[in-house]
C-alpha atoms as a PDB file:
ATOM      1  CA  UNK A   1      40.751 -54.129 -83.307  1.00  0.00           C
ATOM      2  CA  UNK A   2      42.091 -52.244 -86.276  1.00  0.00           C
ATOM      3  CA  UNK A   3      40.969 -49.168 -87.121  1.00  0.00           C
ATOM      4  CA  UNK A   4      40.779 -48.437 -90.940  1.00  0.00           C
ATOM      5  CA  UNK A   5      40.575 -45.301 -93.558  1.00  0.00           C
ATOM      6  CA  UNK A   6      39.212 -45.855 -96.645  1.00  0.00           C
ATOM      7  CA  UNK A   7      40.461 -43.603 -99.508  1.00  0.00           C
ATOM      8  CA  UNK A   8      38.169 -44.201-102.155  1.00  0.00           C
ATOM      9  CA  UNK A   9      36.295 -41.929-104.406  1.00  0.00           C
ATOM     10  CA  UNK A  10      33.799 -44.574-106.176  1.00  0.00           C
ATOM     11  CA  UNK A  11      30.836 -44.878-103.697  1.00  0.00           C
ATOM     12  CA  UNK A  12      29.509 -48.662-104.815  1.00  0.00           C
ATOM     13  CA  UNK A  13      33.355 -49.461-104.437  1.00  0.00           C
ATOM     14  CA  UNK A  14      34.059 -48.492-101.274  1.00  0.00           C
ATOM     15  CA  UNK A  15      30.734 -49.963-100.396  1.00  0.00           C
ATOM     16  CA  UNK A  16      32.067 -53.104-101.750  1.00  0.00           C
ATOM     17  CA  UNK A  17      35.252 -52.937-100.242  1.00  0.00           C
ATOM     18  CA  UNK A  18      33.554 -52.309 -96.721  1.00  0.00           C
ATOM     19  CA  UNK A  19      31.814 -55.368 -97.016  1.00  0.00           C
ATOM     20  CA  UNK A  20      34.764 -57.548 -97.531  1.00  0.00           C
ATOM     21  CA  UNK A  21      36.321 -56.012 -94.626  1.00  0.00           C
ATOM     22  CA  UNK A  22      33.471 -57.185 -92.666  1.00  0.00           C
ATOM     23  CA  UNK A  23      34.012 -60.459 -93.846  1.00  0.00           C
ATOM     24  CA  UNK A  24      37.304 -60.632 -92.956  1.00  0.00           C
ATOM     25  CA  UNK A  25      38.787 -63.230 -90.062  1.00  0.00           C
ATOM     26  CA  UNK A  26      39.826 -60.202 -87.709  1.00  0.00           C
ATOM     27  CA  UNK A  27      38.007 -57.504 -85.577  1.00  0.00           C
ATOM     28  CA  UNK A  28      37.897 -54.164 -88.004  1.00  0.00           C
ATOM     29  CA  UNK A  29      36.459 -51.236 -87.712  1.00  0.00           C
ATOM     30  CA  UNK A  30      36.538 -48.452 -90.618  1.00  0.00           C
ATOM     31  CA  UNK A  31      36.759 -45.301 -88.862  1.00  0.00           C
ATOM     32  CA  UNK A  32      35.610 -43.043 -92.265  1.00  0.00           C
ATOM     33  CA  UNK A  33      35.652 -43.405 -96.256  1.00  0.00           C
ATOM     34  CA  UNK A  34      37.303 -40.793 -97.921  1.00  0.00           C
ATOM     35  CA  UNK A  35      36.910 -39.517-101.148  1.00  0.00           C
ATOM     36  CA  UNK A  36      39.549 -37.100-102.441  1.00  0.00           C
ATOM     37  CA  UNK A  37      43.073 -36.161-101.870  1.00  0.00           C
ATOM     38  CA  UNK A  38      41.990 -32.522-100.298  1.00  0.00           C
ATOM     39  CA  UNK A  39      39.854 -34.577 -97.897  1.00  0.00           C
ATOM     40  CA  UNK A  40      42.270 -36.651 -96.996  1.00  0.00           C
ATOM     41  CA  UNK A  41      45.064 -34.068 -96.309  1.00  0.00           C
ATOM     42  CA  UNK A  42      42.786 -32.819 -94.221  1.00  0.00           C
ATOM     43  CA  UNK A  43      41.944 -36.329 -92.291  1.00  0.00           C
ATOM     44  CA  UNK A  44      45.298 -38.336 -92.373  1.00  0.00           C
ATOM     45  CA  UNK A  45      47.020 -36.096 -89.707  1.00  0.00           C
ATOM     46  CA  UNK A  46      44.071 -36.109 -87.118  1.00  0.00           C
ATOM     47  CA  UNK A  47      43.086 -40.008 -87.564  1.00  0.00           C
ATOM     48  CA  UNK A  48      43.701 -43.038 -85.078  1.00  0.00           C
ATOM     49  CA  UNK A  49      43.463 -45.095 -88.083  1.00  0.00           C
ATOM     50  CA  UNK A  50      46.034 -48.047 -87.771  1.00  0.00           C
ATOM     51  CA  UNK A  51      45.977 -48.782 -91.482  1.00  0.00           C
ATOM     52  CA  UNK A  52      45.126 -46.939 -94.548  1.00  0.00           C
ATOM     53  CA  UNK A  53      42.995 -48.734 -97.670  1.00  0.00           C
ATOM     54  CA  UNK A  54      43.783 -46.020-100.412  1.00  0.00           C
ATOM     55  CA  UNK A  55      42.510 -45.952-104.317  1.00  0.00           C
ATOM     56  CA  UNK A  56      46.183 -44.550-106.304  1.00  0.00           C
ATOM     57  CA  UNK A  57      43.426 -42.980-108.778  1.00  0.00           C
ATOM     58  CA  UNK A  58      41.204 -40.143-107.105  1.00  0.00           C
ATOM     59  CA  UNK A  59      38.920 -37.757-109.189  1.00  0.00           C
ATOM     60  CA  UNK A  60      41.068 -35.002-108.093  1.00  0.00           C
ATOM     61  CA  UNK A  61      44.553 -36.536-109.034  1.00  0.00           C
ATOM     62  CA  UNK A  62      46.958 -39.445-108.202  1.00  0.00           C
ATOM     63  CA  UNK A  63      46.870 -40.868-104.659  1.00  0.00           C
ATOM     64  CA  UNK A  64      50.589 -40.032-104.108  1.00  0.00           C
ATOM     65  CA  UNK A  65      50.370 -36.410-104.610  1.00  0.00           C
ATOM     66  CA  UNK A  66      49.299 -36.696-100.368  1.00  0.00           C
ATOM     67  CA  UNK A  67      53.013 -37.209 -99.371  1.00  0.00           C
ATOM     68  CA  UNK A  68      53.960 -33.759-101.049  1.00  0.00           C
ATOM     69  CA  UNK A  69      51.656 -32.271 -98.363  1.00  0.00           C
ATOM     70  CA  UNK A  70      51.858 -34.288 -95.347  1.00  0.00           C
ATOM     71  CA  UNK A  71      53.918 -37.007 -93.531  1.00  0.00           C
ATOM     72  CA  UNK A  72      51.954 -40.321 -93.025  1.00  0.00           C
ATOM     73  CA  UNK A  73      52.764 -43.029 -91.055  1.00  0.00           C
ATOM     74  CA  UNK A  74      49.848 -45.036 -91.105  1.00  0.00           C
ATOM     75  CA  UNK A  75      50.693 -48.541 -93.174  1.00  0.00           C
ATOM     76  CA  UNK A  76      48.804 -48.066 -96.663  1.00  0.00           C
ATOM     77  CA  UNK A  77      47.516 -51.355 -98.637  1.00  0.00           C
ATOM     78  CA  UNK A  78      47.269 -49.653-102.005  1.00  0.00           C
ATOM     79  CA  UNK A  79      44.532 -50.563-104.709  1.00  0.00           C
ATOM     80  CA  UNK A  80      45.746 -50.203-108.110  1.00  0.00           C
ATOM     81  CA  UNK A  81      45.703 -51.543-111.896  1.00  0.00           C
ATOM     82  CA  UNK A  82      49.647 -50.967-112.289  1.00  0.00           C
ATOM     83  CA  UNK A  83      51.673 -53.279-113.727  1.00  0.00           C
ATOM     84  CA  UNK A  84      53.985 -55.922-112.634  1.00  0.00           C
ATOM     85  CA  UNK A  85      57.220 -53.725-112.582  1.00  0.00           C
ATOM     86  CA  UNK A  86      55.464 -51.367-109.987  1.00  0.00           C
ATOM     87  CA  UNK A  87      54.125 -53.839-107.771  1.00  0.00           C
ATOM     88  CA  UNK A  88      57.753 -55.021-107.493  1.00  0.00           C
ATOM     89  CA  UNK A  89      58.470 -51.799-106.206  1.00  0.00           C
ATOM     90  CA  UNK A  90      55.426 -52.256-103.697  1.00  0.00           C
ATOM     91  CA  UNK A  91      56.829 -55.655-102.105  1.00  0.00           C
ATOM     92  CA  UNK A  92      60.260 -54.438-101.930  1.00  0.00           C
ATOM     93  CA  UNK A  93      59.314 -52.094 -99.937  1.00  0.00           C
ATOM     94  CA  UNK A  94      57.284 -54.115 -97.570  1.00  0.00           C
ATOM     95  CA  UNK A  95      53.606 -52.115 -98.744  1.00  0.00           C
ATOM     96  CA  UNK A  96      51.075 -54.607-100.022  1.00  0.00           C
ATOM     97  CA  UNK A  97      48.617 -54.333-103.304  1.00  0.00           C
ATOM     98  CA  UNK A  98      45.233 -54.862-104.031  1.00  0.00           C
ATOM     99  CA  UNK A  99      44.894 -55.776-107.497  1.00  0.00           C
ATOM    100  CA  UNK A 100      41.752 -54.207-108.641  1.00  0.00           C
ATOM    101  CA  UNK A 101      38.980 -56.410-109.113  1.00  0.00           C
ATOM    102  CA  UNK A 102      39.814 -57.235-105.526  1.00  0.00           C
ATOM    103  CA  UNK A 103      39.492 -60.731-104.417  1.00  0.00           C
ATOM    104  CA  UNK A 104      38.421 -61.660-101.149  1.00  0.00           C
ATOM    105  CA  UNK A 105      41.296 -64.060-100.526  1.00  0.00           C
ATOM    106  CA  UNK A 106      43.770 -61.290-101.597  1.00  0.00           C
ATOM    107  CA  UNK A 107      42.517 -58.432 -98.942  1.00  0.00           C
ATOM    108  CA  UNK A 108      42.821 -61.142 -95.997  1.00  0.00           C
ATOM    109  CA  UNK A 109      46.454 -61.652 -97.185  1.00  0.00           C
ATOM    110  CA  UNK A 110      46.940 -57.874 -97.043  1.00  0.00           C
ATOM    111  CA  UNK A 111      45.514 -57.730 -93.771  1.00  0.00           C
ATOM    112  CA  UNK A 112      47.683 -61.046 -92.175  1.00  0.00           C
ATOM    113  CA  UNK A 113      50.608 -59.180 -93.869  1.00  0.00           C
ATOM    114  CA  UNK A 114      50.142 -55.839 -91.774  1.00  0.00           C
ATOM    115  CA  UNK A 115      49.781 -57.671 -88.481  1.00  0.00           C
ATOM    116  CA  UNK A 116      52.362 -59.602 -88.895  1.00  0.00           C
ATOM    117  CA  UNK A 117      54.725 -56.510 -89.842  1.00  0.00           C
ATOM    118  CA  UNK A 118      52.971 -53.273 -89.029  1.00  0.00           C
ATOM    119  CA  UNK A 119      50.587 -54.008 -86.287  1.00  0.00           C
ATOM    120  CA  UNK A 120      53.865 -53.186 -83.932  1.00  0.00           C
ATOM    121  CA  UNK A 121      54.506 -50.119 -85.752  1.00  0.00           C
ATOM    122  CA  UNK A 122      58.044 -50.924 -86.044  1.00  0.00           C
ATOM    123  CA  UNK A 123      58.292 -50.907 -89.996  1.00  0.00           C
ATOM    124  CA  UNK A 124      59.315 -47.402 -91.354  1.00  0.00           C
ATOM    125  CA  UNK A 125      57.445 -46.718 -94.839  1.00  0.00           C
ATOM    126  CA  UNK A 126      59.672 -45.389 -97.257  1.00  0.00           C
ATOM    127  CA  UNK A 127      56.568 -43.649 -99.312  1.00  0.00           C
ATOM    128  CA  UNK A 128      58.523 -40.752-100.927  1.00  0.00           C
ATOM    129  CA  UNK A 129      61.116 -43.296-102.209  1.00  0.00           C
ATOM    130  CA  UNK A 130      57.895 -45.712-103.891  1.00  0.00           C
ATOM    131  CA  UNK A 131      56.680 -42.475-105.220  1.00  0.00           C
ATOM    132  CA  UNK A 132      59.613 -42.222-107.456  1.00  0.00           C
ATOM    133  CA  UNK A 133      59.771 -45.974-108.151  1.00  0.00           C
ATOM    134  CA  UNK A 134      56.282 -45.910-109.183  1.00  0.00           C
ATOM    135  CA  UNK A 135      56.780 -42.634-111.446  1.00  0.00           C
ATOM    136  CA  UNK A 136      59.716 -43.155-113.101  1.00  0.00           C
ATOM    137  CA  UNK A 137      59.129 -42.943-117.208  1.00  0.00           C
ATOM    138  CA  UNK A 138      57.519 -46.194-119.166  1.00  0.00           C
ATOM    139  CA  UNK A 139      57.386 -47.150-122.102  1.00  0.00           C
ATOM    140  CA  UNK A 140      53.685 -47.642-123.718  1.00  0.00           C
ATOM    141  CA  UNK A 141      53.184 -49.413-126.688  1.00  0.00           C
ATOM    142  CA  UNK A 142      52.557 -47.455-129.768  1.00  0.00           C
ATOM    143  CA  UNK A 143      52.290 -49.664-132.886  1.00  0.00           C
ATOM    144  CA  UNK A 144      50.699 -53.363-133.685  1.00  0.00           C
ATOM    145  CA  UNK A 145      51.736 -55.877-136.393  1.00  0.00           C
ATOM    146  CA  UNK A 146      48.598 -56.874-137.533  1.00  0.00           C
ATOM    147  CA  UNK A 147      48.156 -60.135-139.893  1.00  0.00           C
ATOM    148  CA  UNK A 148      45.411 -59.901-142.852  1.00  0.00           C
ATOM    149  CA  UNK A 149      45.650 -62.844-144.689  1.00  0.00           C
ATOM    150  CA  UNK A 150      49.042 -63.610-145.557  1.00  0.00           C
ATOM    151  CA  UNK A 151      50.291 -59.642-145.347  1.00  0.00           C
ATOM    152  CA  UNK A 152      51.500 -57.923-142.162  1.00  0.00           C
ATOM    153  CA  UNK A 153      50.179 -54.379-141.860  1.00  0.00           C
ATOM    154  CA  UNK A 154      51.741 -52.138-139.056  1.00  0.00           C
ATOM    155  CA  UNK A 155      49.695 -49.303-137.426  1.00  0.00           C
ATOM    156  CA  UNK A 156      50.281 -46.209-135.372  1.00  0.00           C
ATOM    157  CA  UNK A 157      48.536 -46.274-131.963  1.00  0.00           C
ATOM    158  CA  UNK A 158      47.873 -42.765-133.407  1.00  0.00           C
ATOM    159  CA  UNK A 159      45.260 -44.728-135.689  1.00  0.00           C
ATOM    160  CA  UNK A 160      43.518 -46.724-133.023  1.00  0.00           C
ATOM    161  CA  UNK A 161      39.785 -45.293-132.582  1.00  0.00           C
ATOM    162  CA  UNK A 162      39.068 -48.080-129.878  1.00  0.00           C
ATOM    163  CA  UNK A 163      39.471 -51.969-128.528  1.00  0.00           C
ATOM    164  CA  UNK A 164      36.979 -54.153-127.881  1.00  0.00           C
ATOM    165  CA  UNK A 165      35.938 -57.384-126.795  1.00  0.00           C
ATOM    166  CA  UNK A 166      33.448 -59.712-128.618  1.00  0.00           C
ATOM    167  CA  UNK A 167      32.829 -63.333-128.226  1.00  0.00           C
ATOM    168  CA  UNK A 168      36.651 -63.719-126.376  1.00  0.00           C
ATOM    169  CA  UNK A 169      38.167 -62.176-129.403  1.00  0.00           C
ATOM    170  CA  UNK A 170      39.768 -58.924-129.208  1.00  0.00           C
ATOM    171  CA  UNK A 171      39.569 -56.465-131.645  1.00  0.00           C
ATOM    172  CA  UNK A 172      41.303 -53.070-132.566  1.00  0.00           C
ATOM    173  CA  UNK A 173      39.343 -50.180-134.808  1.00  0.00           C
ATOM    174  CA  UNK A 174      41.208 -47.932-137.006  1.00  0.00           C
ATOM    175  CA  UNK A 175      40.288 -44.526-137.590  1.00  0.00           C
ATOM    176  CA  UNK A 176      39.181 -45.721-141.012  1.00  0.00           C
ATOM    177  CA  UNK A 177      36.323 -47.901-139.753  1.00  0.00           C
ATOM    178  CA  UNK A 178      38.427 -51.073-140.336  1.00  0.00           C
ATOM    179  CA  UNK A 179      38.627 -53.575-137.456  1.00  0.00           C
ATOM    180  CA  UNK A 180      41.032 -56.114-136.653  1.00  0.00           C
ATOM    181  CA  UNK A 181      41.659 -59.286-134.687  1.00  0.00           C
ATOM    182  CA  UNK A 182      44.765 -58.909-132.281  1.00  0.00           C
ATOM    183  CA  UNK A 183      46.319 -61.482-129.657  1.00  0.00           C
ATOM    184  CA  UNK A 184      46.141 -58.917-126.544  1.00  0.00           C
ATOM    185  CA  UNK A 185      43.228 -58.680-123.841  1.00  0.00           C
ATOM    186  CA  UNK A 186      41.417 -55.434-122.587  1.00  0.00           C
ATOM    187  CA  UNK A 187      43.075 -56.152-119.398  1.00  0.00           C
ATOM    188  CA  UNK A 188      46.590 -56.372-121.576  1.00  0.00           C
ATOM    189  CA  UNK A 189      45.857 -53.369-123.407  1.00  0.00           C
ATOM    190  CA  UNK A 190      45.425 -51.536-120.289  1.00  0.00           C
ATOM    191  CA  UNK A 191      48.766 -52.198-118.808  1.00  0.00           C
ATOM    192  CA  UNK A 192      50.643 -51.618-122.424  1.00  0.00           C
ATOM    193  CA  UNK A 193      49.169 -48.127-123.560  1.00  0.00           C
ATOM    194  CA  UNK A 194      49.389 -44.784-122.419  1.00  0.00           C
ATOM    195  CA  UNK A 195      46.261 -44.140-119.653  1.00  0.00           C
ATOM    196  CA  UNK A 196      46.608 -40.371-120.638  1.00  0.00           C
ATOM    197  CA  UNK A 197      45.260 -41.622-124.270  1.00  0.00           C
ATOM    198  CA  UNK A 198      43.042 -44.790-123.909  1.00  0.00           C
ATOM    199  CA  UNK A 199      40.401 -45.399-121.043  1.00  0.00           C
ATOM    200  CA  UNK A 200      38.453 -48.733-120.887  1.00  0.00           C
ATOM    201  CA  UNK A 201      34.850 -47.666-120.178  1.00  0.00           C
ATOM    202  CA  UNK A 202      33.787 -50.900-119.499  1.00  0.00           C
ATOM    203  CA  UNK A 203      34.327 -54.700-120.119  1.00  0.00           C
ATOM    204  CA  UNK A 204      34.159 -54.708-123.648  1.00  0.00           C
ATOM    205  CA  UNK A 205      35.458 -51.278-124.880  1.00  0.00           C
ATOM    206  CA  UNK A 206      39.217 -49.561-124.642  1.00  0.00           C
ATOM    207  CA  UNK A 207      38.291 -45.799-125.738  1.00  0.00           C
ATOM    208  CA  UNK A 208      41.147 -43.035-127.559  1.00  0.00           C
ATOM    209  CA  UNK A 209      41.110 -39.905-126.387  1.00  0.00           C
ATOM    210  CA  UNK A 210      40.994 -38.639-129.790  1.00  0.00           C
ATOM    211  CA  UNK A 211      38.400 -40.874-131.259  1.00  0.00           C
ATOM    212  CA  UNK A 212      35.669 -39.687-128.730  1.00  0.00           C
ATOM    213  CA  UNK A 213      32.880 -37.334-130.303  1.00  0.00           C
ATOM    214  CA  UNK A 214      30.581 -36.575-127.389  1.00  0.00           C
ATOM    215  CA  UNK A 215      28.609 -37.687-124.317  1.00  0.00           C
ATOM    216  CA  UNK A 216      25.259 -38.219-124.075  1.00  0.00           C
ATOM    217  CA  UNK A 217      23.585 -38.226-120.343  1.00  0.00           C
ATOM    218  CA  UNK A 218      20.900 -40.575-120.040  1.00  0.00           C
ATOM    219  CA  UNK A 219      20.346 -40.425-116.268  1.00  0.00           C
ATOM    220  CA  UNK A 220      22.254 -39.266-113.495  1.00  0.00           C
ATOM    221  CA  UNK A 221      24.577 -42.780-113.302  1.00  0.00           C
ATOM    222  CA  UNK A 222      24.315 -43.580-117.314  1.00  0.00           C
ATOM    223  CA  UNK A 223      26.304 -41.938-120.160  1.00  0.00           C
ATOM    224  CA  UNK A 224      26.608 -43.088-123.672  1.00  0.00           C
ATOM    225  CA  UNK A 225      29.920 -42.265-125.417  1.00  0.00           C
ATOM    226  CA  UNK A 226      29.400 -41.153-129.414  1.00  0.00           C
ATOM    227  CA  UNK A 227      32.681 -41.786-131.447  1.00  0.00           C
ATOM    228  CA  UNK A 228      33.980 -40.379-134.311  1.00  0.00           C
ATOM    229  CA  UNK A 229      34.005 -43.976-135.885  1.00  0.00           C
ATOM    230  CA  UNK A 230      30.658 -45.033-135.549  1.00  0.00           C
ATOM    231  CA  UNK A 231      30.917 -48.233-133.220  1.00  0.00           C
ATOM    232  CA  UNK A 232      28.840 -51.514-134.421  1.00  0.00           C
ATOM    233  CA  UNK A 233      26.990 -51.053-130.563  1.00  0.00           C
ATOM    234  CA  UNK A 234      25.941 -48.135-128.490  1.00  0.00           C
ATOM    235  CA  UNK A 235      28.826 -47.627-125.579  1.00  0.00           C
ATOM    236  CA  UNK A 236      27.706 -47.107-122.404  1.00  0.00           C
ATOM    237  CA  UNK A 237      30.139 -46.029-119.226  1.00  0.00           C
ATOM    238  CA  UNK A 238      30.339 -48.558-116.399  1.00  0.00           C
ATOM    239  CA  UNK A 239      28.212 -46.744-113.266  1.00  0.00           C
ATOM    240  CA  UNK A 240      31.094 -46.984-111.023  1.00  0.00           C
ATOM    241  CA  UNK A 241      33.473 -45.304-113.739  1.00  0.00           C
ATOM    242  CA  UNK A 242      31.878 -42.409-114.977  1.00  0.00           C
ATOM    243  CA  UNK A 243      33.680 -39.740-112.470  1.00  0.00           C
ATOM    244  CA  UNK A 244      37.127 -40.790-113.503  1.00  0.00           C
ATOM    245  CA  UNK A 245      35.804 -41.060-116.936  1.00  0.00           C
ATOM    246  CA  UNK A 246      34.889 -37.032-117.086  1.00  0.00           C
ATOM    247  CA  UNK A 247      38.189 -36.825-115.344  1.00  0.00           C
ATOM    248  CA  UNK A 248      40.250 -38.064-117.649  1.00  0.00           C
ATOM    249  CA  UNK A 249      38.375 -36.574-120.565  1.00  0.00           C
ATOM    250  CA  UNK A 250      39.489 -32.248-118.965  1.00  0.00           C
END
C-alpha cells in the first residue's frame, strides 16, 4: 500500500485529485489533505506518509518555503503551472510533475515512477538544491508587436488592462479600451508574464493587477471582478480560484 499526503489548499481539487488516486492501478491510501504550509510543517515530521502530492501555490505562500523549516524525506510529486525550464530542473533531479489540469494518464506515470525509484527509499531528494533551480530570476515578457493593418504598433505590458479568449482568438486590451488580436494563448500568456502582475481568473480572462477596480461578492463561492476598462462581459472568478485570487490581490 502507499500511504499518501495531499498538500492542497483548493477543496474541489483535492477532491478531484483523491478520486484519481482511487482510480489508480495500485493499492493507495491518502492518510490526510492538507491545506497550508503552517499545517503542513506541523504534519510532515509526524506522518507515515510514503509519498507526498503537494500544490507549489498555497494561500499562505509558495510550497517550497516548507524546506526552510523542516527536513523532508518523503518523495514529493509536485503539481504546478511552471514552465518548461523548471520542470527540467524537476526530472534532473529525479522528482516528478503534475502538470496542472492533471491528466489521469499523467498521475499513474508519477506513481509507476516512485515505485520504481522511491518505493525502496534509496533515492536522496536534493529539495534545497530544486528550490534554487526553480527560483532563480526569469525573464517575463513585457512588450507585444502588434499588427493593425499594415502598421506595427509596440506596447508596454504596463498598458495591458487584460487577455482574453473569444471564439479561439486571443485578444489583448489596452488601458485605452482598444483591443487587439495577438498569436499567444491564455495558457502562453501565463507562462510568459510576470504572475506577481497578471492572474487568469478563468478560461477566458488574463487579469492586470493594475487594471482591477473592485470585487463584487455574489455568494459565498462567486465573485465578479469590475475593471477599470469596462470589459465587453461581466468577469466572474472560477469557484476553485477565488482564494488564491484574494491572495494575490494583498
Amino acid at each position: 500500500m502507499i500511504k499518501i499526503l495531499v498538500i492542497e489548499d483548493e477543496n474541489i481539487a483535492a477532491r478531484k485529485l483523491i478520486r484519481m488516486l482511487e482510480a489508480c492501478q495500485q493499492d493507495i491510501r491518502v492518510l490526510d489533505v492538507i491545506e497550508s504550509k503552517r499545517e503542513a510543517i506541523q504534519k510532515i515530521p509526524q506522518s507515515a506518509a510514503d509519498l507526498i502530492l503537494m500544490d507549489i501555490h498555497l494561500t499562505d505562500g509558495k510550497s517550497f518555503d516548507i524546506f526552510d523549516k523542516i527536513e523532508c524525506n518523503i518523495p514529493i510529486i509536485f503539481t504546478t503551472a511552471y514552465d518548461q525550464y523548471t520542470l527540467r530542473a524537476f526530472k534532473h533531479l529525479s522528482i516528478d510533475y503534475l502538470l496542472k489540469p492533471i491528466a489521469q494518464e499523467d498521475l499513474q506515470t508519477a506513481l509507476n515512477k516512485y515505485e520504481q525509484h522511491f518505493k525502496a527509499k534509496t533515492a536522496q531528494v536534493e529539495y534545497h538544491k530544486l528550490v534554487e533551480l526553480i527560483q532563480q530570476p526569469k525573464t517575463y515578457k513585457n512588450r507585444f508587436l502588434l499588427q493593425i493593418g499594415n502598421k506595427l504598433k509596440p506596447i508596454g505590458i504596463e498598458e495591458v488592462a487584460y487577455f482574453h479568449s473569444e471564439q479561439k482568438t486571443t485578444y489583448l486590451t489596452a488601458n485605452n479600451g482598444r483591443s487587439y488580436p495577438i498569436d499567444f494563448s491564455l495558457s502562453q500568456l501565463e507562462n510568459e508574464l510576470n504572475p506577481n502582475d497578471f492572474y487568469r481568473v478563468n478560461r477566458q480572462f488574463l487579469l492586470a493587477r493594475a487594471a482591477v477596480a473592485n470585487i463584487q461578492y455574489l455568494s459565498t463561492t462567486r465573485l465578479k471582478v469590475e475593471l477599470n476598462q469596462a470589459a465587453n462581459t461581466d468577469i466572474f472568478v472560477s469557484i476553485d480560484k477565488i482564494a488564491k485570487f484574494k491572495a494575490w490581490l494583498r
